[in-house]
N, C-alpha and C. Protein backbone atom coordinates (compact mmCIF):
# COMPACT_ATOMS: atom_id res chain seq x y z
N UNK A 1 2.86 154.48 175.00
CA UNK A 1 2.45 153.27 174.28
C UNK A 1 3.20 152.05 174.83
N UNK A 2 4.44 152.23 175.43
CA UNK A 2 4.92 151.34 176.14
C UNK A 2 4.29 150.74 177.40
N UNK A 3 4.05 151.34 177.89
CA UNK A 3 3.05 151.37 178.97
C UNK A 3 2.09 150.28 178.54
N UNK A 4 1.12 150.68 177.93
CA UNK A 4 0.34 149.83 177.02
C UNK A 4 0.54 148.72 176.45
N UNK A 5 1.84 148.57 175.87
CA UNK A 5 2.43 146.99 175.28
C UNK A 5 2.47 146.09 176.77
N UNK A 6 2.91 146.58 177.71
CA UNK A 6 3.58 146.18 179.24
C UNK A 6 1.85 145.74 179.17
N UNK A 7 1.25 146.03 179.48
CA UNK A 7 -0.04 145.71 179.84
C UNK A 7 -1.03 144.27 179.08
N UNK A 8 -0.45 144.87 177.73
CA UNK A 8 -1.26 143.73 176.64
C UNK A 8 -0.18 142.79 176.93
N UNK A 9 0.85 142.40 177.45
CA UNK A 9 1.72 141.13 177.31
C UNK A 9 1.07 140.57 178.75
N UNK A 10 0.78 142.01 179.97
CA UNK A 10 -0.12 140.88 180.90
C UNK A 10 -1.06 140.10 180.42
N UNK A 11 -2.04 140.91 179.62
CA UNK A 11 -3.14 139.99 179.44
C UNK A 11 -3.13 139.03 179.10
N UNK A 12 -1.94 138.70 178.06
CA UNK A 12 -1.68 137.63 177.40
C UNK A 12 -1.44 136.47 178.30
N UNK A 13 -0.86 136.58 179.33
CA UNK A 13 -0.31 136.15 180.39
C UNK A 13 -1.26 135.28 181.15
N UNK A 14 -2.52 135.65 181.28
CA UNK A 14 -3.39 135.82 181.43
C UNK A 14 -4.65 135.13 180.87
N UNK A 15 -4.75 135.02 179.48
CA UNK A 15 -4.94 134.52 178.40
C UNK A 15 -5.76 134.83 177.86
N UNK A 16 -6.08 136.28 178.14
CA UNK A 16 -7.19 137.24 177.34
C UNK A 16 -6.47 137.75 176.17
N UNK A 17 -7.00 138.72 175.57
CA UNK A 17 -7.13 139.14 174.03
C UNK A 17 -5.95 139.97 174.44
N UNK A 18 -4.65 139.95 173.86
CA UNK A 18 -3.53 141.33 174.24
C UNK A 18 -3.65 142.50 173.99
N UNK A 19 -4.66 143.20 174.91
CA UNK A 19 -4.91 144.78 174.53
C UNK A 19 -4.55 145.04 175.83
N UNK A 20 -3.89 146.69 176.04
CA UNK A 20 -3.20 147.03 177.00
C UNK A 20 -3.71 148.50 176.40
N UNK A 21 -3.86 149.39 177.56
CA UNK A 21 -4.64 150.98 177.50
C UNK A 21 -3.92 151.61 178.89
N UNK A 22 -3.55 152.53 178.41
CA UNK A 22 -3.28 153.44 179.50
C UNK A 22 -3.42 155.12 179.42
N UNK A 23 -4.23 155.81 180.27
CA UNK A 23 -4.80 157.30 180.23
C UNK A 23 -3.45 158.15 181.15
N UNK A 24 -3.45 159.37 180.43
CA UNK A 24 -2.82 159.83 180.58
C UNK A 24 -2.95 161.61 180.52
N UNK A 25 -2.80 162.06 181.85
CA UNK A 25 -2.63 163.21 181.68
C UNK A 25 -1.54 164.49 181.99
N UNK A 26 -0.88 165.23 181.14
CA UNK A 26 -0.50 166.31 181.80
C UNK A 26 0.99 165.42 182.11
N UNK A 27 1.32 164.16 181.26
CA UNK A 27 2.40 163.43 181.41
C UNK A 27 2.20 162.21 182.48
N UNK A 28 1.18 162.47 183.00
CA UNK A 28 1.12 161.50 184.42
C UNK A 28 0.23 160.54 184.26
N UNK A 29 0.57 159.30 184.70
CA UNK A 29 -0.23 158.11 184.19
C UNK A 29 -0.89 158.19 185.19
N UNK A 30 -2.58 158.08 184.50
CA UNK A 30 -3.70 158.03 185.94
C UNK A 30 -3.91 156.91 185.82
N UNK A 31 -4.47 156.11 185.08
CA UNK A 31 -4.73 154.50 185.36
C UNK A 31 -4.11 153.32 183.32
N UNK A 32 -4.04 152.28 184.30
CA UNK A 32 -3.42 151.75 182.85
C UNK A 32 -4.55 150.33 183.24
N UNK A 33 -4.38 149.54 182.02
CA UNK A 33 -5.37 148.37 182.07
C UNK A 33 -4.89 147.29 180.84
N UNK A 34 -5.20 146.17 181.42
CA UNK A 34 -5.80 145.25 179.73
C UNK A 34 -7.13 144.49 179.75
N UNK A 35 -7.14 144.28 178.69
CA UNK A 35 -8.27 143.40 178.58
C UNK A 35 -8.80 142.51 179.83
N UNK A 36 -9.61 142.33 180.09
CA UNK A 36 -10.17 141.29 181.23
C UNK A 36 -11.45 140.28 181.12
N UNK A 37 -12.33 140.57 180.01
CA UNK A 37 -13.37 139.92 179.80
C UNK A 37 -13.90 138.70 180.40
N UNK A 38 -12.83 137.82 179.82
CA UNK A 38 -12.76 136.80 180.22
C UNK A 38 -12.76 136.38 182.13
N UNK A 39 -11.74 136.97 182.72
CA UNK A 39 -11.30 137.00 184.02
C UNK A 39 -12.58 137.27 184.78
N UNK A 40 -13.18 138.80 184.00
CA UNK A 40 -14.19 139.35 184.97
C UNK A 40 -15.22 138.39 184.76
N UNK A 41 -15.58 137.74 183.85
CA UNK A 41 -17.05 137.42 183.16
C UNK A 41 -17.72 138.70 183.07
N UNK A 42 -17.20 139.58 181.88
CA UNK A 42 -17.57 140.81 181.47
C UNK A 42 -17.74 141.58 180.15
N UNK A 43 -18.34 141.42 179.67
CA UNK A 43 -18.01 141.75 178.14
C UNK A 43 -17.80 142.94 178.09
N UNK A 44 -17.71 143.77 178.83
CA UNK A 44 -17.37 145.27 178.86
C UNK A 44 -16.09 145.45 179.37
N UNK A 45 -15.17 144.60 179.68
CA UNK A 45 -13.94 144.99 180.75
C UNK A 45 -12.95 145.05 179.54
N UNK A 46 -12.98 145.57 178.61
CA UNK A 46 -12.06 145.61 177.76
C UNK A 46 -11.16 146.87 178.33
N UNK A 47 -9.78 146.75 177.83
CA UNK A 47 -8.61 147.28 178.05
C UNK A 47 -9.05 149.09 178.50
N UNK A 48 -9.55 149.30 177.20
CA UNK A 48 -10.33 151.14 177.08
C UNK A 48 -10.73 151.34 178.30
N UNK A 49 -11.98 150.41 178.43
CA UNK A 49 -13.05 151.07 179.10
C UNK A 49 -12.70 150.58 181.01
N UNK A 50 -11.85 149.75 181.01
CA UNK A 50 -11.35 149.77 182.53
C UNK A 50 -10.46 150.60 183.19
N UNK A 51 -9.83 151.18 181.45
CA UNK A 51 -8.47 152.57 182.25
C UNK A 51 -8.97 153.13 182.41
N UNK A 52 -10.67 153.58 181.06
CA UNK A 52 -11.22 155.04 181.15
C UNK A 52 -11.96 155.08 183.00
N UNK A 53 -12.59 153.46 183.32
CA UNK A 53 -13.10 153.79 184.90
C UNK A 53 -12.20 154.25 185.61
N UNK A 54 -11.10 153.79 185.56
CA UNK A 54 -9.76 153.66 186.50
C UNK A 54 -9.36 155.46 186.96
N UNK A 55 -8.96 155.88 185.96
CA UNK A 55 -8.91 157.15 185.85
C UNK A 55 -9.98 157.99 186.37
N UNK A 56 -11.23 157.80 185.90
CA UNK A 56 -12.69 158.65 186.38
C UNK A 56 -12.56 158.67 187.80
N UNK A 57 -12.49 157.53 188.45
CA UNK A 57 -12.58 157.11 189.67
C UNK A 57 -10.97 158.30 190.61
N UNK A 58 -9.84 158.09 189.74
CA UNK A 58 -9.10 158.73 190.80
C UNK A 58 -9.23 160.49 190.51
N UNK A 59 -9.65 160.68 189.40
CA UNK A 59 -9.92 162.24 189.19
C UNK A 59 -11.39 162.56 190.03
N UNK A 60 -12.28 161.67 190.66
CA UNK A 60 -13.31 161.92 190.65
C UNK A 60 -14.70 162.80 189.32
N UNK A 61 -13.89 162.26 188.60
CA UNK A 61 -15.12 162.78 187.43
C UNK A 61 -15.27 162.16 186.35
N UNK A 62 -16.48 161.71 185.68
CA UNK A 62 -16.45 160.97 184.86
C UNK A 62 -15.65 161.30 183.32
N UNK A 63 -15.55 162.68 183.60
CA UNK A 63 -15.42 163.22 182.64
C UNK A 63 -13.63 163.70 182.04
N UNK A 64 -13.00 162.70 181.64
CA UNK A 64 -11.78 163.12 181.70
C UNK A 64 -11.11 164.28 180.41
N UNK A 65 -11.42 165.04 180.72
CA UNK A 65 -11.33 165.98 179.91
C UNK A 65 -9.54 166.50 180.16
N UNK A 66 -8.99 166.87 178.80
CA UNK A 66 -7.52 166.91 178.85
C UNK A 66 -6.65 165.81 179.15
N UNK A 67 -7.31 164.47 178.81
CA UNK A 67 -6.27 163.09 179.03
C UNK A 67 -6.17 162.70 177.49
N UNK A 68 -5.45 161.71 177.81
CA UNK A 68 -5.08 160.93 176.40
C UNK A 68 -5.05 159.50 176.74
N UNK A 69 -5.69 158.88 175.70
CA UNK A 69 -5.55 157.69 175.94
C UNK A 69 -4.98 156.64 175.11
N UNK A 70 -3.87 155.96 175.45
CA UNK A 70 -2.95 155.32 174.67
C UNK A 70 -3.55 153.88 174.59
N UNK A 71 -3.18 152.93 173.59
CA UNK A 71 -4.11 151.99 173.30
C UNK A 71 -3.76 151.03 172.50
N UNK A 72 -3.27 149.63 172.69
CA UNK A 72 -2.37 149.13 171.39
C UNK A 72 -3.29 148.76 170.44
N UNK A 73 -4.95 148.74 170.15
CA UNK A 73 -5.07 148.79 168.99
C UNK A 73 -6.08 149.36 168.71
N UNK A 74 -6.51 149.92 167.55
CA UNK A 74 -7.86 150.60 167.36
C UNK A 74 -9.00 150.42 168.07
N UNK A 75 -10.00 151.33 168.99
CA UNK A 75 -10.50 150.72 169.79
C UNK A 75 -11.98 150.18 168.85
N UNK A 76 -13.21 149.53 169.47
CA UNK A 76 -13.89 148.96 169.20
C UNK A 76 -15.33 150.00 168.89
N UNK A 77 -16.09 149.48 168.31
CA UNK A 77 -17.52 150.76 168.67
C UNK A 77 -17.75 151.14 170.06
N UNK A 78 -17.75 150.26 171.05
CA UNK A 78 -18.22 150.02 172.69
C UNK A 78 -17.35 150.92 173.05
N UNK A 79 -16.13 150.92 172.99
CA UNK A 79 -14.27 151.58 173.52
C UNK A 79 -14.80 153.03 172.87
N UNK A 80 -14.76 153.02 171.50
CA UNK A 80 -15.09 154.40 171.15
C UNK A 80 -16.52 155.10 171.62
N UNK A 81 -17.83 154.72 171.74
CA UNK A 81 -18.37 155.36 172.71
C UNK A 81 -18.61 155.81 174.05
N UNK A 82 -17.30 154.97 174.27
CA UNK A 82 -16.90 155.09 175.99
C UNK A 82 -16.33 156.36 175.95
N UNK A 83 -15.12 156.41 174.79
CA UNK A 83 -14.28 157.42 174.79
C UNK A 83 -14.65 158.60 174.47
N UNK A 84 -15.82 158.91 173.52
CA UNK A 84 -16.58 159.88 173.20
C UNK A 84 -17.38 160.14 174.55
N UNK A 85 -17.81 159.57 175.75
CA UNK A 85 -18.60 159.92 176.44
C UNK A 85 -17.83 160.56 177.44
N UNK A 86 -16.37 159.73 177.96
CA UNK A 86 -15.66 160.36 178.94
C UNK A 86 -14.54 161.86 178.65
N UNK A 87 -15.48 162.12 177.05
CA UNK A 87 -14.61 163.26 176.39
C UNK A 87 -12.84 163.62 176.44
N UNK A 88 -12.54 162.03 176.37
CA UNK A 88 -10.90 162.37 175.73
C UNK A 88 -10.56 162.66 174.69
N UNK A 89 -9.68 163.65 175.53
CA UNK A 89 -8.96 164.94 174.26
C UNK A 89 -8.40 164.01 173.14
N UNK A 90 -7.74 162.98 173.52
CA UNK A 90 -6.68 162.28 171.95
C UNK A 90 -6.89 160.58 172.60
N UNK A 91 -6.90 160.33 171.62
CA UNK A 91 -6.74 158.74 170.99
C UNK A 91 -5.29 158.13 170.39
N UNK A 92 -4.35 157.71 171.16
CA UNK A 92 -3.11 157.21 170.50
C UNK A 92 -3.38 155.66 170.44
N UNK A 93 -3.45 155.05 169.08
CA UNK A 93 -3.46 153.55 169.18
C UNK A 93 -2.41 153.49 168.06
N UNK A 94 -1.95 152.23 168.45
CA UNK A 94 -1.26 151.10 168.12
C UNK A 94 -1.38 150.33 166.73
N UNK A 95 -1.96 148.97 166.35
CA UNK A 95 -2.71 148.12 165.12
C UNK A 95 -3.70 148.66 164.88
N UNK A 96 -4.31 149.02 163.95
CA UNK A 96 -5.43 148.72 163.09
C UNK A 96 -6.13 147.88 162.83
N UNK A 97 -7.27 148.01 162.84
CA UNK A 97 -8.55 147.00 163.60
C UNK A 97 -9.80 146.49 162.34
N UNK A 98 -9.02 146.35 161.16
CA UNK A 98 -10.24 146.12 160.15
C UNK A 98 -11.53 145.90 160.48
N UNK A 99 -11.41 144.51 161.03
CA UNK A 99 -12.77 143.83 161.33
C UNK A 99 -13.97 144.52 162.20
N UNK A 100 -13.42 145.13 163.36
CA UNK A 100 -14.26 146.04 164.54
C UNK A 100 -13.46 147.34 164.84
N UNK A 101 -12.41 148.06 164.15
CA UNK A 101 -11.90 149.05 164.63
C UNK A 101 -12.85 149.95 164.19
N UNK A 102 -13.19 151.45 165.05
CA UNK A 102 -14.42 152.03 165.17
C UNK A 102 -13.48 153.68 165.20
N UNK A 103 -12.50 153.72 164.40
CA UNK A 103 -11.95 155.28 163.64
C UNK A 103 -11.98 155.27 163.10
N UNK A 104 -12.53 154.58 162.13
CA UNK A 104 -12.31 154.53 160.71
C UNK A 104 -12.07 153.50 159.90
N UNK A 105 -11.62 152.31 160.57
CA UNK A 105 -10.96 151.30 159.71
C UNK A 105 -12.62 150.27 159.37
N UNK A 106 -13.28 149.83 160.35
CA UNK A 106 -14.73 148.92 160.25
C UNK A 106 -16.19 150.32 160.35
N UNK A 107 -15.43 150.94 161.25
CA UNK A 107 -16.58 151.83 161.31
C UNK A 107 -16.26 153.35 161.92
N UNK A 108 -17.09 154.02 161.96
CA UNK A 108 -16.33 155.58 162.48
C UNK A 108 -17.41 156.24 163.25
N UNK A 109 -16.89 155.51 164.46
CA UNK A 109 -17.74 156.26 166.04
C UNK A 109 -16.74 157.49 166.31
N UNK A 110 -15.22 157.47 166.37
CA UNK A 110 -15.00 158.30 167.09
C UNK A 110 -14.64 159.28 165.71
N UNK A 111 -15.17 160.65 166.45
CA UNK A 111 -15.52 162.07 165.08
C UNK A 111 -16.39 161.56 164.20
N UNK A 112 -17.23 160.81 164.88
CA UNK A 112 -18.57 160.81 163.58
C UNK A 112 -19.48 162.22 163.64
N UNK A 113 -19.74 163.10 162.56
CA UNK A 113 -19.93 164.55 162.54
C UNK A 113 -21.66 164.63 163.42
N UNK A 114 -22.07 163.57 163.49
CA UNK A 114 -23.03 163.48 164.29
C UNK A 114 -22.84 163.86 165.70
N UNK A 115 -21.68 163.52 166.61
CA UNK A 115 -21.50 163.21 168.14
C UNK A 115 -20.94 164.72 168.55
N UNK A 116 -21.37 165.24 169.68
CA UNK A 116 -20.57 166.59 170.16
C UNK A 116 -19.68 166.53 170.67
N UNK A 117 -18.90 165.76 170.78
CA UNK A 117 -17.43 165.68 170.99
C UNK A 117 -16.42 164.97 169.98
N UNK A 118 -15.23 166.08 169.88
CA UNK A 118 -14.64 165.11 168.56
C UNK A 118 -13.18 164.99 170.00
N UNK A 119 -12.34 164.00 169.23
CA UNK A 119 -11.14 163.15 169.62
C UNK A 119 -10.22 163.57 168.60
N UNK A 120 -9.12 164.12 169.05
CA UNK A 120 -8.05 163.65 168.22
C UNK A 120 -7.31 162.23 168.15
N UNK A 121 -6.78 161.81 167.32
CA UNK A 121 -6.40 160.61 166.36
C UNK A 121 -5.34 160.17 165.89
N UNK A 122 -4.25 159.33 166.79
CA UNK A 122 -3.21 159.47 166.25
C UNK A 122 -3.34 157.88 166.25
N UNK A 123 -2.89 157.40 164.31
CA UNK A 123 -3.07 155.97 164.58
C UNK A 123 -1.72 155.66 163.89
N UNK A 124 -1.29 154.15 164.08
CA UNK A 124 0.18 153.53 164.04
C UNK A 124 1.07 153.42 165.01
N UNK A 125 1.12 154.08 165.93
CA UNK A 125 1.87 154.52 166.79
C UNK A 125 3.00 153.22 167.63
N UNK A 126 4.22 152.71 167.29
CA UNK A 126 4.09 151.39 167.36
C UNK A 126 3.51 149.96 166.87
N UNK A 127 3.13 150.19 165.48
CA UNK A 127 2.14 149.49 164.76
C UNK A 127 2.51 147.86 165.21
N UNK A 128 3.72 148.00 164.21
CA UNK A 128 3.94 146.55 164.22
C UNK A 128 4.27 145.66 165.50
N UNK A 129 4.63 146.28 166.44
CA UNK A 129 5.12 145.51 167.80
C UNK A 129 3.54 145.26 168.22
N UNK A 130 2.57 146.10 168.40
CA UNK A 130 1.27 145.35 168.67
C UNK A 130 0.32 145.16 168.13
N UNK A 131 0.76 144.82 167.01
CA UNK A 131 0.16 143.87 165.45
C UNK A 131 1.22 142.26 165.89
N UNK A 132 2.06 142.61 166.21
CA UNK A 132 2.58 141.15 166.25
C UNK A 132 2.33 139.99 167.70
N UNK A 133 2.37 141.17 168.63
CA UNK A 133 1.16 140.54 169.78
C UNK A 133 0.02 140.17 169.48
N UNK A 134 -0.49 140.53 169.03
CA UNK A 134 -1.94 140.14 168.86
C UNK A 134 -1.75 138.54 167.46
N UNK A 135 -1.11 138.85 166.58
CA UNK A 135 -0.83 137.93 166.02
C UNK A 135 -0.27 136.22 166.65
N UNK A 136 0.66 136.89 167.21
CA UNK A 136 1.34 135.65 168.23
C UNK A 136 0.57 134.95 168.97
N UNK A 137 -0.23 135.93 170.24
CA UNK A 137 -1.32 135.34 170.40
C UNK A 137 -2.47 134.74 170.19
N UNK A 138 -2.77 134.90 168.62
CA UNK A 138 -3.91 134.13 168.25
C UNK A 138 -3.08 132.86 167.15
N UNK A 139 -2.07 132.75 167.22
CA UNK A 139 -1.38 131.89 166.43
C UNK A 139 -1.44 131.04 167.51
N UNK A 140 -0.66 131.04 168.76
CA UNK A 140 -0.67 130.50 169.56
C UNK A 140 -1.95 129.47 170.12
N UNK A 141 -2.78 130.11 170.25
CA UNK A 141 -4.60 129.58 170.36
C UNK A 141 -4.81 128.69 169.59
N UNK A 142 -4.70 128.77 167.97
CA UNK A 142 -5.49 127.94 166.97
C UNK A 142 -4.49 126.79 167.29
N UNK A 143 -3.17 127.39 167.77
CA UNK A 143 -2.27 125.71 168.06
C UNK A 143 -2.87 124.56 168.52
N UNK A 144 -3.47 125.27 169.88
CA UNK A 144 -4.57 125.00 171.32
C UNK A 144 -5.38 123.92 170.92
């Protein structure tokens, strides 16, 4: 999850949304990411779904089966059907995502009893350090 904070303070840097993701398997970091939307002109380049390519790409398979993916905050519906598709084993996030978090908190893509793949779920993990990034950063903005 450190990994992940390191990442969302790039973005910030940057001046995208501070989300930072990094996949992980077997202890070994295959790809890490943050947010980019903005940078790419992409509405898909969010933090999730650029580690989940990142990774596919060096395993050669789309399918990362036995990774984990660390995440400073609940991911989104888009993030969670990414993650349901590239069948990762676990989900470690960070803040809690009222508004669009998609485990449970706005909505529940990932282990919805509908989908054939379930995720394990570990949420808090570091809560407040990237609850307060994300805070800072949008405090910062409305300054703007």
């Amino acid at each position: 999850m450190r990994l992940a904070l390191r990442e969302a303070t790039r973005g910030a840097r940057e001046q995208e949304v501070p989300v930072g993701a990094a996949v992980v398997r077997d202890g070994q970091v295959l790809a890490r990411a943050h947010n980019r939307p903005i940078g790419l002109h992409d509405p898909t380049a969010h933090a999730e779904v650029l580690a989940l390519r990142r990774a596919a790409r060096k395993l050669g398979n789309y399918r990362l089966t036995g990774c984990d993916l660390y995440v400073t905050i609940e991911p989104c519906a888009m993030c969670a059907g990414a993650i349901v598709q590239a069948r990762v084993r676990r989900v470690v996030f960070g803040a809690t995502d009222p508004k669009a978090g998609a485990s449970g908190s706005a909505l529940k893509v990932l282990n919805h009893p509908k989908l054939n793949h379930q995720v394990e779920v570990v949420a808090g993990v570091l809560a407040e350090e990237c609850a307060t990034l994300l805070r800072q950063f949008f405090r910062a903005r409305r300054k703007r």
